[in-house]
Protein backbone atom coordinates (compact mmCIF):
# COMPACT_ATOMS: atom_id res chain seq x y z
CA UNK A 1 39.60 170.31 -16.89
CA UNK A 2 40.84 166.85 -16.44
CA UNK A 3 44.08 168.05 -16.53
CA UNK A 4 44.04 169.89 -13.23
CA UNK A 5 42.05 167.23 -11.45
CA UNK A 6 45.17 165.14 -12.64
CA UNK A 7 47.50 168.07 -10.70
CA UNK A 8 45.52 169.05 -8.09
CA UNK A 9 45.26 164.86 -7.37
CA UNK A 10 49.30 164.97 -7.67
CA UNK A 11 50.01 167.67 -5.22
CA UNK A 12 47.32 166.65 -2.79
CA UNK A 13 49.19 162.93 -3.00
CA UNK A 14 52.57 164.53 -2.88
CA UNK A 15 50.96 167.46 -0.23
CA UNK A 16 50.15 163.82 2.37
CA UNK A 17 53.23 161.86 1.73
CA UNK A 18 55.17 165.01 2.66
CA UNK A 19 53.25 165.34 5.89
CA UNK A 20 52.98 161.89 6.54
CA UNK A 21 57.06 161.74 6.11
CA UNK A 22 57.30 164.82 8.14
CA UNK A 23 55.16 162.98 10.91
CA UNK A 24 56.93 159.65 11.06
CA UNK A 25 60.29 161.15 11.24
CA UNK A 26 59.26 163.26 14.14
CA UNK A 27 57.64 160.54 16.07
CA UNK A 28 60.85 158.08 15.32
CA UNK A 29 62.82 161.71 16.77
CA UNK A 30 61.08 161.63 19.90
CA UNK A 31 61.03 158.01 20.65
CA UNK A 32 64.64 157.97 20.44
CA UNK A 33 64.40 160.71 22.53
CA UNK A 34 62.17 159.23 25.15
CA UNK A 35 64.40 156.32 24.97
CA UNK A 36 67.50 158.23 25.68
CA UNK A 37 65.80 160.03 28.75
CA UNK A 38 65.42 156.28 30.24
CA UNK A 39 69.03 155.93 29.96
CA UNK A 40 68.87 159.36 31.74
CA UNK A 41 67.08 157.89 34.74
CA UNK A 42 69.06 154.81 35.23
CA UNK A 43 72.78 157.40 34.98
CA UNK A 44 71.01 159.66 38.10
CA UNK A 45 70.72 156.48 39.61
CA UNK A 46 74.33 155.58 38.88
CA UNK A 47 75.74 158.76 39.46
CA UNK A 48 73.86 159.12 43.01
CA UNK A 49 75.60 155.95 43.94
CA UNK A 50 78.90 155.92 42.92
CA UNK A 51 79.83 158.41 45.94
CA UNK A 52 79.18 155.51 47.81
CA UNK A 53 81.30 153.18 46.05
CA UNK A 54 84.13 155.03 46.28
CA UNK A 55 83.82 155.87 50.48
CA UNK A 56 83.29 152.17 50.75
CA UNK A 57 86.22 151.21 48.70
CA UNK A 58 88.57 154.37 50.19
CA UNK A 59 89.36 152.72 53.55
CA UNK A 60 90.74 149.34 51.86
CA UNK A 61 92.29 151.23 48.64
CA UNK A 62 94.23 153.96 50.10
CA UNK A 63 97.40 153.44 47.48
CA UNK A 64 94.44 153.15 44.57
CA UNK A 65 93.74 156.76 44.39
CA UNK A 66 94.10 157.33 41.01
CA UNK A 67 91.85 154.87 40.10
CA UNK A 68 89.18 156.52 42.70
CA UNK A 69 90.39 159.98 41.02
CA UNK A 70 89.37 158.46 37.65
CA UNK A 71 85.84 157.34 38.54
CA UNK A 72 85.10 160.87 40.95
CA UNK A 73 86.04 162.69 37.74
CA UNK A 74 84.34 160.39 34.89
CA UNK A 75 81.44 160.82 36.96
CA UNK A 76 81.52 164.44 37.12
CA UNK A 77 82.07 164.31 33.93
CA UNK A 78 79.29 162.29 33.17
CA UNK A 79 77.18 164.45 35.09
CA UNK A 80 78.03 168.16 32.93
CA UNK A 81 77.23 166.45 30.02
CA UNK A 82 74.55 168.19 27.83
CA UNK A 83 73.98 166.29 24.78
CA UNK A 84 73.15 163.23 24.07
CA UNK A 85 76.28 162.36 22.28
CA UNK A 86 78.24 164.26 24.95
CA UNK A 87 76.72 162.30 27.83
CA UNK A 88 77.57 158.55 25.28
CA UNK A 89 81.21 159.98 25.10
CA UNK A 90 81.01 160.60 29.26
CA UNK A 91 78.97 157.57 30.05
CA UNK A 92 81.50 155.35 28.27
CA UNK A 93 84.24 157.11 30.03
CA UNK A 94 82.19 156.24 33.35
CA UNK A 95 81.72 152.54 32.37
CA UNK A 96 85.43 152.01 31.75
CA UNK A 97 86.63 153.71 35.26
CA UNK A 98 83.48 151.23 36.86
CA UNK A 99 85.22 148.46 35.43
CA UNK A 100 88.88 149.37 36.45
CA UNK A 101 87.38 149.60 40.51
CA UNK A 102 85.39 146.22 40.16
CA UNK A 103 88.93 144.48 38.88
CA UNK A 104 91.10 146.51 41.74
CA UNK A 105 88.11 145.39 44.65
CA UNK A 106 89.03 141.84 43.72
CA UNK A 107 92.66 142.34 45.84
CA UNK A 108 90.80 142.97 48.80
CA UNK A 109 89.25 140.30 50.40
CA UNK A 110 87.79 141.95 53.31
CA UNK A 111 86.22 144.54 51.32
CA UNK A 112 84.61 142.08 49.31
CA UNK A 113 82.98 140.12 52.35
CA UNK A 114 81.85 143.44 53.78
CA UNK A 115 77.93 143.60 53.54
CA UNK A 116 77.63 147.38 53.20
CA UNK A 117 79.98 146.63 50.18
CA UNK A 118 77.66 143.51 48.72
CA UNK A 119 74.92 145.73 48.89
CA UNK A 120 76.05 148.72 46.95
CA UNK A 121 77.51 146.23 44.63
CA UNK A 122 74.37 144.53 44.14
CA UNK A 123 72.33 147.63 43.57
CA UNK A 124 74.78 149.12 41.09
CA UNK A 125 74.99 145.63 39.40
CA UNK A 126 70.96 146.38 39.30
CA UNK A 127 71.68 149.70 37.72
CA UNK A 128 73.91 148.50 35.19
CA UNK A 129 71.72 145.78 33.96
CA UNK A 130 68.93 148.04 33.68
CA UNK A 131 70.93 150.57 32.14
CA UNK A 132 72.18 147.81 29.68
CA UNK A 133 68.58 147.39 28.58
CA UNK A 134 68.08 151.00 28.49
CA UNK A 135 71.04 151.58 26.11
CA UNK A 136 69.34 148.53 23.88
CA UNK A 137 66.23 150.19 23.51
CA UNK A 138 67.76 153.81 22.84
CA UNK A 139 70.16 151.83 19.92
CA UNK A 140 66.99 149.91 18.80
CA UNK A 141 65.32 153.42 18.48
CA UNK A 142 68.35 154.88 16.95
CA UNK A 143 68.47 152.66 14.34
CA UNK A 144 64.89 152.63 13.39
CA UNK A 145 65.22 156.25 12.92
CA UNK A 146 68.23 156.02 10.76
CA UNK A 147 66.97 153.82 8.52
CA UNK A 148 63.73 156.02 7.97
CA UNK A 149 66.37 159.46 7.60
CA UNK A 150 68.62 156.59 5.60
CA UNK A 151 65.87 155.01 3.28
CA UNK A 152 64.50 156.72 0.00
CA UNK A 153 61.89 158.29 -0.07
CA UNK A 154 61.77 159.45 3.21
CA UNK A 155 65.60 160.08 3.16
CA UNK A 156 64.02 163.36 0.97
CA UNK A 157 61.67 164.39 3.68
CA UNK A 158 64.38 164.11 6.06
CA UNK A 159 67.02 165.85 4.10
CA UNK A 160 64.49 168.95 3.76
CA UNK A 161 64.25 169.03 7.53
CA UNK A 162 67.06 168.42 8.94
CA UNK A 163 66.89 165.23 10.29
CA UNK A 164 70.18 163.55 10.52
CA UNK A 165 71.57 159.68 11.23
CA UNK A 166 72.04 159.41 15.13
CA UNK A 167 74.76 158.13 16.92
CA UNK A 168 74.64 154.81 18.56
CA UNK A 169 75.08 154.32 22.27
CA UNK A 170 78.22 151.94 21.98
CA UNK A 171 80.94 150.69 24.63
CA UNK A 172 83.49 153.30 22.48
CA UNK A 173 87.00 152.50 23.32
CA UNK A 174 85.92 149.98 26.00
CA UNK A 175 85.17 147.40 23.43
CA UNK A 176 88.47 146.50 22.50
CA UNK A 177 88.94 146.01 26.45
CA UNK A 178 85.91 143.73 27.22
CA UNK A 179 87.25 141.58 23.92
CA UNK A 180 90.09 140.61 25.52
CA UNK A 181 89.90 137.40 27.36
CA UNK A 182 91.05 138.17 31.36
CA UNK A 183 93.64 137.79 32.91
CA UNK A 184 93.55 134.69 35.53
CA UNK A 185 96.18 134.66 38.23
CA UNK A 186 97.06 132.33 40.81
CA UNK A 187 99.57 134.18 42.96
């Protein structure tokens, strides 16, 4: 008789970690997930005003149209993407062509005093800042919830449902850029 209180005690324990496992690693699941459609927000943002950029920029750039090319299509690009990690790869993308137009706008001084210009700059300098956060808090809820699918004994629980270690929303390829010092010129 004390013998099966002994079991029935084991399996009930064993019955509540499962669940309690089970539990965490979905909540951890859909913060990231809540996290990532924040991100989401502040690309639609992005997205809606980068057709501005590049009509603003088009009447000083006209022999930069690859570059204008580049963003138009990391943008659509950005904007097909259905995953999460398709839309890091895309974003990334995105960011890079941003950054190529912010470093060819600094040739045109008339552009850059023009105050339709300032002001999309300064609202897509808002966006990026906000997406910055945004990106911190997805990683921060990315890596919470791969150290609970990472860590034993919940890596068990995880490995039973199918939970999996998440990307990271990282700069990609555009890291190496950004640590590079720039370029200063005084022609």
């Amino acid at each position: 008789m004390t013998g099966l209180i002994i079991v029935i005690a084991v399996v009930v324990i064993l019955a509540l970690f499962l669940i309690s496992a089970y539990n965490r690693l979905v909540r951890l699941r859909n913060n990231r997930e809540n996290a990532f459609a924040d991100i989401d927000v502040q690309l639609r943002q992005r997205h809606d005003l980068i057709p501005q950029l590049v009509e603003a920029v088009k009447g000083y750039m006209k022999h930069e149209r690859e570059l204008l090319t580049e963003v138009t299509n990391a943008r659509a690009s950005a904007m097909k993407a259905g995953t999460i990690n398709e839309k890091i790869q895309a974003e990334s993308r995105l960011s890079s062509a941003l950054g190529g137009i912010q470093v060819a706008v600094e040739a045109y001084p008339d552009l850059k005093a023009n105050q339709n210009f300032l002001n999309l700059q300064e609202e897509i300098s808002d966006v990026e800042n906000k997406l910055a956060a945004a990106r911190r808090f997805f990683n921060s809820a990315t890596k919470e919830q791969n150290v609970s699918v990472q860590s034993f004994p919940s890596n068990i629980v995880a490995g039973m449902f199918g939970f999996n270690k998440e990307p990271m929303f990282d700069l990609g390829d555009r890291r190496e850029v950004m640590e590079e010092p720039p370029a200063v010129s005084f022609e």
